[in-house]
C-alpha atoms as a PDB file:
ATOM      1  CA  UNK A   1      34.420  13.504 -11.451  1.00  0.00           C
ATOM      2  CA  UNK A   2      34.377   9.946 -12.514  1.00  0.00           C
ATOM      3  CA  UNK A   3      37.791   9.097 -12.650  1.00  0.00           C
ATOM      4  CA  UNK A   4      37.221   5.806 -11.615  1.00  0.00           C
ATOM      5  CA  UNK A   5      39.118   2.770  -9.482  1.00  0.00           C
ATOM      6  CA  UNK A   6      43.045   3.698  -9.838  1.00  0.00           C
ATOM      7  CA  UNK A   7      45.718   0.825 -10.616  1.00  0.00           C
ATOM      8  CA  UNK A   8      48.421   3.045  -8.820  1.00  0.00           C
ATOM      9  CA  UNK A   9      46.859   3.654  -5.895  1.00  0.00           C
ATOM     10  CA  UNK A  10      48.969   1.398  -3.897  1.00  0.00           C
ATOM     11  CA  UNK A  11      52.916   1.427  -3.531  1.00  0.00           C
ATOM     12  CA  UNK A  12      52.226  -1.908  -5.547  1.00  0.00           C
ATOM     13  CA  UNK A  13      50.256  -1.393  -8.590  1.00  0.00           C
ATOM     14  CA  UNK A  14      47.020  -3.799  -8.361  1.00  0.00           C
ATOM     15  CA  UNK A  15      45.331  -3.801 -11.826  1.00  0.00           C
ATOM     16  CA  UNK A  16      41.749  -4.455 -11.390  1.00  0.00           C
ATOM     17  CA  UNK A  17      39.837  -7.596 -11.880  1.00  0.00           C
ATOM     18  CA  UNK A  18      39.682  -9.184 -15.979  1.00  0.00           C
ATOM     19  CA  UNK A  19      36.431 -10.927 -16.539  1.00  0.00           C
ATOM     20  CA  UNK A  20      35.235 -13.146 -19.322  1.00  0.00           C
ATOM     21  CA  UNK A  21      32.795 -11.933 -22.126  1.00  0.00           C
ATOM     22  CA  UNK A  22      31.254  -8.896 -22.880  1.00  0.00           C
ATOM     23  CA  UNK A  23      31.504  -7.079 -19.172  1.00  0.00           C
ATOM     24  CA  UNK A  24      30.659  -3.443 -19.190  1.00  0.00           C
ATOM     25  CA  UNK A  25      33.337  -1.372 -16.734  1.00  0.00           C
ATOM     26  CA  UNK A  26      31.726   1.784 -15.253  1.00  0.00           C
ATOM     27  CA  UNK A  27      33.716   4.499 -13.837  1.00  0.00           C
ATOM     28  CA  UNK A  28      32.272   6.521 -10.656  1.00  0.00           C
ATOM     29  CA  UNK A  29      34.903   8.596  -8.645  1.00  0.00           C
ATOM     30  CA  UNK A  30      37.496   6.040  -6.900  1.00  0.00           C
ATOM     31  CA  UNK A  31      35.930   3.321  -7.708  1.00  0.00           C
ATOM     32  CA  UNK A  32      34.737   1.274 -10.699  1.00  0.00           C
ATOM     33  CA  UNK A  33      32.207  -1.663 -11.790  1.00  0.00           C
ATOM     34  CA  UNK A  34      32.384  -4.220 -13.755  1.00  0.00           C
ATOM     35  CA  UNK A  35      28.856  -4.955 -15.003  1.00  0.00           C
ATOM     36  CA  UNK A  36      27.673  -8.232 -16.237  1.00  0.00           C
ATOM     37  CA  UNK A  37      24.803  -7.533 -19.026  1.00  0.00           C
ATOM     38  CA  UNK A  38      23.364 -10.773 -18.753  1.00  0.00           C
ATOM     39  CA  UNK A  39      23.216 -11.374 -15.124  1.00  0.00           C
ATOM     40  CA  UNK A  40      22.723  -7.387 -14.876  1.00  0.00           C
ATOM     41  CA  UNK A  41      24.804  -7.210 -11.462  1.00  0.00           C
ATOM     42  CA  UNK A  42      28.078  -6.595 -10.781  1.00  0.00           C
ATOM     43  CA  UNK A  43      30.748  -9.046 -11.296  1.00  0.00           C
ATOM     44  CA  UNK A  44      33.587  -6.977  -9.828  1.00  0.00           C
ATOM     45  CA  UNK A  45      33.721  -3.702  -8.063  1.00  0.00           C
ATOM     46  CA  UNK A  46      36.538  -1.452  -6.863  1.00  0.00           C
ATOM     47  CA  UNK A  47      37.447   1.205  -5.004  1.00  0.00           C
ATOM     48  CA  UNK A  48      39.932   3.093  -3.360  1.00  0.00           C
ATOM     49  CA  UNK A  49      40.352   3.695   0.310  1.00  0.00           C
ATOM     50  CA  UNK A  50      42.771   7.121   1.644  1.00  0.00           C
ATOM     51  CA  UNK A  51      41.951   6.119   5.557  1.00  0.00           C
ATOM     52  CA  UNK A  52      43.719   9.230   6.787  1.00  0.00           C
ATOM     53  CA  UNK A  53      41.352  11.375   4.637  1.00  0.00           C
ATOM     54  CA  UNK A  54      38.256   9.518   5.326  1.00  0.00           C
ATOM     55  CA  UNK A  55      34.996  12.153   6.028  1.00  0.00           C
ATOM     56  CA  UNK A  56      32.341  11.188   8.325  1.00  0.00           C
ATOM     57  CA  UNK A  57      29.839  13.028   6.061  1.00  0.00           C
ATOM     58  CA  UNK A  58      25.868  13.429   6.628  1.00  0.00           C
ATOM     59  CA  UNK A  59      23.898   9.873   4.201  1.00  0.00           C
ATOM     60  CA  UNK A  60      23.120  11.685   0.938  1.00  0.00           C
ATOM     61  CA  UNK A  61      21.998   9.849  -2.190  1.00  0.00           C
ATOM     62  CA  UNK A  62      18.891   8.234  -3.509  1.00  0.00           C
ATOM     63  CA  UNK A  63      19.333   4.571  -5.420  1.00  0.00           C
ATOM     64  CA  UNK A  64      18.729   5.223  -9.227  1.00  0.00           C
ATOM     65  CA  UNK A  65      19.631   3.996 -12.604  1.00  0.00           C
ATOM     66  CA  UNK A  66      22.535   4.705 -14.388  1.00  0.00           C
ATOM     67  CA  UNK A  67      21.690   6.792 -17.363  1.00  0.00           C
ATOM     68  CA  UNK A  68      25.083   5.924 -19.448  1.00  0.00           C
ATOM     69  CA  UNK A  69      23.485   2.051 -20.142  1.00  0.00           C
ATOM     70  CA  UNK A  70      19.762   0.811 -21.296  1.00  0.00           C
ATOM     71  CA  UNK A  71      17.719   0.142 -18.172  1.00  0.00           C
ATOM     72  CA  UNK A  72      16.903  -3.251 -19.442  1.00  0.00           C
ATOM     73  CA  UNK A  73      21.178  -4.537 -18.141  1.00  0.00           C
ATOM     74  CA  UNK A  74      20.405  -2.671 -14.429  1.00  0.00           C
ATOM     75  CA  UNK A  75      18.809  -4.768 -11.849  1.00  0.00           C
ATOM     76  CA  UNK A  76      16.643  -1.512 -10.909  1.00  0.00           C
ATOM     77  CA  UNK A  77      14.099  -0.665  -8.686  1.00  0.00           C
ATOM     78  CA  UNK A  78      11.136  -3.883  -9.479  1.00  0.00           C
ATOM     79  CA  UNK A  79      13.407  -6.291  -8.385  1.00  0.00           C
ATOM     80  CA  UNK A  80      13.330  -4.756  -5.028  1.00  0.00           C
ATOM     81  CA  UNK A  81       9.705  -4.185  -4.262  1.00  0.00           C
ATOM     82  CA  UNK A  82       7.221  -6.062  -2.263  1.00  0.00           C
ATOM     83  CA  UNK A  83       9.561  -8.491  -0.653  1.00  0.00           C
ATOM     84  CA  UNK A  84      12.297  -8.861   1.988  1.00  0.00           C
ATOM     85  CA  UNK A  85      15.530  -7.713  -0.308  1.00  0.00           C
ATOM     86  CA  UNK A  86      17.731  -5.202   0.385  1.00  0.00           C
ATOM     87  CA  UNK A  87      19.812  -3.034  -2.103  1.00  0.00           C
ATOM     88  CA  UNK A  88      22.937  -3.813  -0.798  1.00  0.00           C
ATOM     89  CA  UNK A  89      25.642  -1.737  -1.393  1.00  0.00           C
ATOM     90  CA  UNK A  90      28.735  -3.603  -2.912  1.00  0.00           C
ATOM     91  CA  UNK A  91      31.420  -0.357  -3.079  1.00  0.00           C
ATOM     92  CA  UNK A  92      30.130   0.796   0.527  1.00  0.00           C
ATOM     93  CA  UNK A  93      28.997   4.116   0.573  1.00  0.00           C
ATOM     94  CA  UNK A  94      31.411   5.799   2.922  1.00  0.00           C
ATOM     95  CA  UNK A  95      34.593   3.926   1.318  1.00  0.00           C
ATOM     96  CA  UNK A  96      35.247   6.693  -1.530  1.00  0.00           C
ATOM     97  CA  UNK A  97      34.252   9.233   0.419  1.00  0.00           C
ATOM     98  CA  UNK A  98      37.712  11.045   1.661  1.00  0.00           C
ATOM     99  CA  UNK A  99      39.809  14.388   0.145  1.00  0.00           C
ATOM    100  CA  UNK A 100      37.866  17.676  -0.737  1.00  0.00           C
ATOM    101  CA  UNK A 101      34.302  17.684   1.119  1.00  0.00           C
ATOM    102  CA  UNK A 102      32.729  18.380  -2.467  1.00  0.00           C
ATOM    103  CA  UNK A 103      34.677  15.255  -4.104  1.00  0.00           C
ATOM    104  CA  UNK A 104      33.683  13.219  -1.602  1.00  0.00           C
ATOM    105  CA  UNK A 105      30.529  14.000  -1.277  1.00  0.00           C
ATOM    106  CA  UNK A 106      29.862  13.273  -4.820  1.00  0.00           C
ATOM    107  CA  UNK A 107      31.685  10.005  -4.470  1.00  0.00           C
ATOM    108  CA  UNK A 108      29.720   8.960  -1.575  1.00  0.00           C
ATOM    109  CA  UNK A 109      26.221   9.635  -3.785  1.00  0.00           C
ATOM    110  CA  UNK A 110      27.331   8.053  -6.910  1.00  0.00           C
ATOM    111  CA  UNK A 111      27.751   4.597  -5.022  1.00  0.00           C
ATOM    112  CA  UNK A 112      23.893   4.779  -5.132  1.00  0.00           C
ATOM    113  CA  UNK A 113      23.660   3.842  -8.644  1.00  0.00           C
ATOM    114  CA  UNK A 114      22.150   0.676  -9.395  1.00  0.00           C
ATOM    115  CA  UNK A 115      24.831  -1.167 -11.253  1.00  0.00           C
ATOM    116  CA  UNK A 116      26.442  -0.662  -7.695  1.00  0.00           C
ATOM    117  CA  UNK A 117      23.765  -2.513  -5.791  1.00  0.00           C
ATOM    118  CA  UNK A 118      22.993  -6.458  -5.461  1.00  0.00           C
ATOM    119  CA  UNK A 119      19.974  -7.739  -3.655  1.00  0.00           C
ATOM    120  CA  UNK A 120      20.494  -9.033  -0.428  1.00  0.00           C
ATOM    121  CA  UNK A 121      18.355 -10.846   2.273  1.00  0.00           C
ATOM    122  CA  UNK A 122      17.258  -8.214   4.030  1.00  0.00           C
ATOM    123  CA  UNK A 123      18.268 -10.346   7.400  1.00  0.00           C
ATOM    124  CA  UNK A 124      21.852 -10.740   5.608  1.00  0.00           C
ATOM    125  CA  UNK A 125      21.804  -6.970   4.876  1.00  0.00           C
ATOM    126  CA  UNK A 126      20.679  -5.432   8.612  1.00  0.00           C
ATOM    127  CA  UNK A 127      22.620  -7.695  10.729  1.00  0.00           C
ATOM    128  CA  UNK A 128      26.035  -8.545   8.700  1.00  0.00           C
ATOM    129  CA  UNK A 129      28.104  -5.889  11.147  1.00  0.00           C
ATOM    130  CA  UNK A 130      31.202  -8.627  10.779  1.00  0.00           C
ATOM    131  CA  UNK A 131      30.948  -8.265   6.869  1.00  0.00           C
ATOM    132  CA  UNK A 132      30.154  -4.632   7.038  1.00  0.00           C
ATOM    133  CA  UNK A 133      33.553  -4.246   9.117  1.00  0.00           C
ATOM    134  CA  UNK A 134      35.833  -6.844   7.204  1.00  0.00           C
ATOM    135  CA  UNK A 135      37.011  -3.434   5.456  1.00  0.00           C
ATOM    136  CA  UNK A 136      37.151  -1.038   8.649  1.00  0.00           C
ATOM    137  CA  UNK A 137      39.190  -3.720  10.403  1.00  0.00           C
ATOM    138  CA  UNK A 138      41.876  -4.605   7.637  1.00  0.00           C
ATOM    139  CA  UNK A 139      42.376  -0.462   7.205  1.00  0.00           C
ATOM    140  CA  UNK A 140      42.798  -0.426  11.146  1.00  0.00           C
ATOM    141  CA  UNK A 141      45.579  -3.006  10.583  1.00  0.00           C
ATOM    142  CA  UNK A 142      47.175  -1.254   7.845  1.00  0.00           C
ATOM    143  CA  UNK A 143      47.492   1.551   9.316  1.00  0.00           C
ATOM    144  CA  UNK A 144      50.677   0.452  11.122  1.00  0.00           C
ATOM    145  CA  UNK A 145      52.626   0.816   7.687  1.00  0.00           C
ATOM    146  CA  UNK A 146      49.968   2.398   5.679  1.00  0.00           C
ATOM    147  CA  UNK A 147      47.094   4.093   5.610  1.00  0.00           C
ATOM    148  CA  UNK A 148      45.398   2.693   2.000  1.00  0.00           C
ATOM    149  CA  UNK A 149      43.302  -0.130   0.960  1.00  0.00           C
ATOM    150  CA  UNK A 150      41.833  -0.874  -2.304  1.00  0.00           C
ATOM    151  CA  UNK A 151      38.636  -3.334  -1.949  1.00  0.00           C
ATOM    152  CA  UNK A 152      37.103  -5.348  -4.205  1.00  0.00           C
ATOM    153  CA  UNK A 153      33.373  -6.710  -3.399  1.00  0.00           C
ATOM    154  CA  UNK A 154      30.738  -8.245  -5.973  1.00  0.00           C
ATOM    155  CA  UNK A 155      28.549 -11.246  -5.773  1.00  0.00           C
ATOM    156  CA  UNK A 156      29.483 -14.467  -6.753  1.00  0.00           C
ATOM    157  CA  UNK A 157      27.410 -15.201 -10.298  1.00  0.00           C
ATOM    158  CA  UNK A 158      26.991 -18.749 -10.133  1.00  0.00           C
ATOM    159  CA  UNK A 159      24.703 -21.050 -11.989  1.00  0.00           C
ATOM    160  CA  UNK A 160      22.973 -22.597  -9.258  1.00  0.00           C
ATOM    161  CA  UNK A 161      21.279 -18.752  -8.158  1.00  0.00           C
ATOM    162  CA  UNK A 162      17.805 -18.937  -7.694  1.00  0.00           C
ATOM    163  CA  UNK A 163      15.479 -17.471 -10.742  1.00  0.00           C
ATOM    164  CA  UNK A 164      13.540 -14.189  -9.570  1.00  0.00           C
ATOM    165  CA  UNK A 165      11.616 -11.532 -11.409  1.00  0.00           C
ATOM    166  CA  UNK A 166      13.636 -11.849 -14.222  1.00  0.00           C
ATOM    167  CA  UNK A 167      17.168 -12.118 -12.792  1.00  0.00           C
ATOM    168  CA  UNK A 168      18.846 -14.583 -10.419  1.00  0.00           C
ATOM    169  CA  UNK A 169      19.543 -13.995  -6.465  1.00  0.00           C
ATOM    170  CA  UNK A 170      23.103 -14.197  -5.824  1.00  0.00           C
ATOM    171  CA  UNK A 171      24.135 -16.563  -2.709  1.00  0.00           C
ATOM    172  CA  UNK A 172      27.459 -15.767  -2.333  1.00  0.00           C
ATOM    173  CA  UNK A 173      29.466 -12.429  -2.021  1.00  0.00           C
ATOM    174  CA  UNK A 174      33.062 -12.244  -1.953  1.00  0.00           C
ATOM    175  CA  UNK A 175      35.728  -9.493  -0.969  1.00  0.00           C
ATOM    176  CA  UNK A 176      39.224  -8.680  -1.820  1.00  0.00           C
ATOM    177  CA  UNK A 177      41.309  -5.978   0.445  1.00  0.00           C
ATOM    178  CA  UNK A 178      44.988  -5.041  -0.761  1.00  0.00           C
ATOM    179  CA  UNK A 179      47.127  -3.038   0.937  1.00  0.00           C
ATOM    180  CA  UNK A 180      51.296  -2.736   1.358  1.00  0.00           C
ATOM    181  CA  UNK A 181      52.919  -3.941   3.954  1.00  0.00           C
ATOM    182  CA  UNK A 182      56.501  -3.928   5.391  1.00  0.00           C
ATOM    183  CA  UNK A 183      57.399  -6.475   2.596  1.00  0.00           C
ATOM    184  CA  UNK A 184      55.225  -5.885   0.160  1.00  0.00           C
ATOM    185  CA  UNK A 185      51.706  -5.779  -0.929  1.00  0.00           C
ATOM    186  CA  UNK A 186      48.896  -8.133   0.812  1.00  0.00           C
ATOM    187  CA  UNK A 187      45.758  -8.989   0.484  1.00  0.00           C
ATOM    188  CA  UNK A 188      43.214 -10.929   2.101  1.00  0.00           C
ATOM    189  CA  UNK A 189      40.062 -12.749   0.607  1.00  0.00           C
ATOM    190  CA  UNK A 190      36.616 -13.132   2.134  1.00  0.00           C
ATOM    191  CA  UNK A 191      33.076 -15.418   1.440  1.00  0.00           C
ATOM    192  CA  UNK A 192      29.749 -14.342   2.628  1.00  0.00           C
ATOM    193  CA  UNK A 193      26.945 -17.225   2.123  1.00  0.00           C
ATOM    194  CA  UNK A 194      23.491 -15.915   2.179  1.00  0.00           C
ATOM    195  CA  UNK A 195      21.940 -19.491   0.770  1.00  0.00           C
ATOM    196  CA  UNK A 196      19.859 -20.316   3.956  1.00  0.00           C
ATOM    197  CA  UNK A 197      18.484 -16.696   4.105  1.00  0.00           C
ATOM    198  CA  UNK A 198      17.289 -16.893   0.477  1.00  0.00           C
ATOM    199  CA  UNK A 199      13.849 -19.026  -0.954  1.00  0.00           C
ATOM    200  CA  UNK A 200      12.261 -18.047  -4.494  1.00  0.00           C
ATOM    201  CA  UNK A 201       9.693 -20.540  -4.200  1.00  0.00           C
ATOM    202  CA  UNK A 202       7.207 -19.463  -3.574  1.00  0.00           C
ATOM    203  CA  UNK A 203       7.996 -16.230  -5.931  1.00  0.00           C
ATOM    204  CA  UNK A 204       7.556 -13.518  -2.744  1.00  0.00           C
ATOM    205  CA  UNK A 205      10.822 -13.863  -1.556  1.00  0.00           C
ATOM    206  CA  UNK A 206      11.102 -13.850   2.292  1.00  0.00           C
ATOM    207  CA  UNK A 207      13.846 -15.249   4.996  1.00  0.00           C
ATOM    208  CA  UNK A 208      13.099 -18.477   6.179  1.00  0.00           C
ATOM    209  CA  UNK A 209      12.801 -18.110   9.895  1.00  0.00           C
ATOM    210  CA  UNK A 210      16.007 -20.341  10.473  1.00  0.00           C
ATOM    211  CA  UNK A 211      18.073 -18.466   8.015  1.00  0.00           C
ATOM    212  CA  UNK A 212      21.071 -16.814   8.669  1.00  0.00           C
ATOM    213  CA  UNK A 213      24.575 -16.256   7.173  1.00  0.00           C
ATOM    214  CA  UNK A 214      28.169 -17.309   7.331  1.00  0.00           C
ATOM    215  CA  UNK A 215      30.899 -15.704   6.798  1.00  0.00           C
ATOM    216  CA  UNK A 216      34.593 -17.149   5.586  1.00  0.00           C
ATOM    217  CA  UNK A 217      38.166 -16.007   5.286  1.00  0.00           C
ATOM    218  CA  UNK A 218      39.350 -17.557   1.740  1.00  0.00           C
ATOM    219  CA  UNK A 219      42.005 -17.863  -0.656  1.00  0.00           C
ATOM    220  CA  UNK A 220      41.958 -15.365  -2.771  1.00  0.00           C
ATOM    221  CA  UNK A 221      42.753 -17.901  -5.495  1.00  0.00           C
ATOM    222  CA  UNK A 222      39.731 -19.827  -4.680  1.00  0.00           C
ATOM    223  CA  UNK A 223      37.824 -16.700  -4.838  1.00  0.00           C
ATOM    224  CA  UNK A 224      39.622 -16.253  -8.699  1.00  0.00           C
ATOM    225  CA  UNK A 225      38.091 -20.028  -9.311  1.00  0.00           C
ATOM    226  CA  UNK A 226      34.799 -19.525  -7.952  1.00  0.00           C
ATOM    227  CA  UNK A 227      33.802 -16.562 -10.433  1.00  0.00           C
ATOM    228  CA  UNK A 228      36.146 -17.127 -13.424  1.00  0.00           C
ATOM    229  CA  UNK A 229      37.965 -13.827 -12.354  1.00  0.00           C
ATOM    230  CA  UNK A 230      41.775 -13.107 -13.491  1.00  0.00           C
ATOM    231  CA  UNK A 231      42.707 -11.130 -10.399  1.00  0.00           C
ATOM    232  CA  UNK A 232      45.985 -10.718 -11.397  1.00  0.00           C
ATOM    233  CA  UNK A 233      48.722 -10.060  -8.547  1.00  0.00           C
ATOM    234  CA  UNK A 234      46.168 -10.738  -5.507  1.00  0.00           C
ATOM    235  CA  UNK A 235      46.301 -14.562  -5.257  1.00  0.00           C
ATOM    236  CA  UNK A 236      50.250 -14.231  -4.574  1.00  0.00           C
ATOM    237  CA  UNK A 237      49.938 -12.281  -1.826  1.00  0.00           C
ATOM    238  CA  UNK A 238      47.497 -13.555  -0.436  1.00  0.00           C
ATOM    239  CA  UNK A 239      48.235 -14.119   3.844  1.00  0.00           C
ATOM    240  CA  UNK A 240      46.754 -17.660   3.298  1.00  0.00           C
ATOM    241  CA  UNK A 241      48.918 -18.331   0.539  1.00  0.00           C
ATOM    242  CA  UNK A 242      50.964 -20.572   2.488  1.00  0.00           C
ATOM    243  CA  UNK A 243      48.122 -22.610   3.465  1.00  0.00           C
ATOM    244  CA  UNK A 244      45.911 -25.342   1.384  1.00  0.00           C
ATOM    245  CA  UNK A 245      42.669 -24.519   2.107  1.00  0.00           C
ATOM    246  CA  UNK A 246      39.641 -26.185   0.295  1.00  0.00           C
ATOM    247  CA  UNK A 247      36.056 -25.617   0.018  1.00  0.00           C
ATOM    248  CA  UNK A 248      35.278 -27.827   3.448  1.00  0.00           C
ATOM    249  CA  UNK A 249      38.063 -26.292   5.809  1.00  0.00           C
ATOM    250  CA  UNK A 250      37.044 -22.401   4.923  1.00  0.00           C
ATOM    251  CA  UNK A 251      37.979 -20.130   7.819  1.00  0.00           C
ATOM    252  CA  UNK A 252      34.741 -19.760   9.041  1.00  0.00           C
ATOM    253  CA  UNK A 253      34.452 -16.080  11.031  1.00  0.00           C
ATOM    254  CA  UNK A 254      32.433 -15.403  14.142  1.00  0.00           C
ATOM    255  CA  UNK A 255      34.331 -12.086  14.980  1.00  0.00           C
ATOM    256  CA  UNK A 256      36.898  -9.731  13.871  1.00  0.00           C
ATOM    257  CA  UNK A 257      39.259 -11.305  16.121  1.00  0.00           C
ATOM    258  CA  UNK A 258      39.072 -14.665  13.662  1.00  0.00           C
ATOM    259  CA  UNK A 259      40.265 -12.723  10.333  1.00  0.00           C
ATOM    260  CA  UNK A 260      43.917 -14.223   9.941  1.00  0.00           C
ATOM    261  CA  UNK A 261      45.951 -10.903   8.095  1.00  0.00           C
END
């Protein structure tokens, strides 16, 4: 079953994410990524959410390579060794995980693929609960009028990322969620900064002991600008849309009870 992310999932159809070049799209069941060969990491992933079907199913799955592309595009396993990265999930791994205990069991291990992972301070990974619950909360707010989210999630590939064992460390991470509403369909865009946590200096990477991240609600436009993305419909309905919000005034987030939807 690798039917991958669905366009129609939504009462509003949300096509998913156009990107420059020569990406490679990979289909896993609900949910989909959008590979970057050179940078080897994800420049878009996404997946769809049924909340009222979710399964609270036992962790299965070990991280591995994805057979259908060369090793050589996969940030695998040596990137992750002997340091203080985490393989951080992008599509989480419970988010596809709903319908038929089989299906969603296999959906659940197949977001252990590599091409689905992006290295991540391990500070960053352990301790981002208000990241790790952007997603939880905006389904908890949909579920008012509906009870679907599609979620989009990759790094931010930008050209000042540190080198590192033959890739380059991501900073940034940013996050899409879509869902319909009462008038329509809305989405919601999110920033995580990981730039104090991260120092390739010394070539053992490690967090420096003042590190720590920040996390910022965004328009989903600027998120569109920031990594060359065509996200087609999102920006529109975007619940800052109404605002002008640049670079210096980012919502910065200390809680759930910050997110603006």
């Amino acid at each position: 079953m690798a039917d991958g992310y669905d366009t129609g999932f939504l009462t509003t159809p949300v096509p998913f994410p156009v990107a420059p070049g020569g990406a490679r799209r990979l289909d896993y069941p609900r949910f989909t990524v959008l590979l970057d060969p050179e940078r080897r990491l994800a420049a878009a992933t996404g997946v769809n959410i049924d909340g009222s079907r979710l399964l609270d199913l036992p962790r299965a799955g070990e991280w591995r390579l994805d057979p259908r592309i060369g090793e050589e595009l996969q940030t695998g396993p040596a990137v992750y060794t002997r340091n203080d990265l985490d393989r951080g999930h992008l599509v989480r791994r419970r988010d596809p995980g709903w319908g038929e205990p089989a299906d969603a069991r296999a959906a659940m291990e197949a977001t252990f693929f590599y091409p689905n992972a992006a290295p991540q301070a391990a500070g960053f990974n352990q301790s981002k609960e208000l990241w790790l619950g952007l997603e939880d909360h905006v389904l908890s707010y949909a579920e008012s009028t509906s009870q679907r989210i599609s979620v989009f999630t990759a790094p931010v590939l930008g050209d000042d990322d540190p080198p590192y064992r033959g890739i380059r460390i991501p900073l940034r991470f940013w996050k899409v969620a879509a869902w319909c509403g009462i008038r329509g369909l809305v989405t919601a865009g999110f920033l995580l900064d990981q730039s104090e946590l991260v120092d390739t200096r010394d070539g053992l990477l490690a967090a420096p002991p003042l590190g720590a991240f920040r996390t910022f609600q965004v328009p989903v436009a600027e998120i569109a600008t920031l990594t060359g993305l065509d996200l087609g419909v999102m920006p529109e309905a975007d619940v800052l849309r109404a605002q002008t919000v640049h670079a210096e005034s980012w919502r910065r987030l200390t809680s759930a009870a910050d997110v603006l939807l």
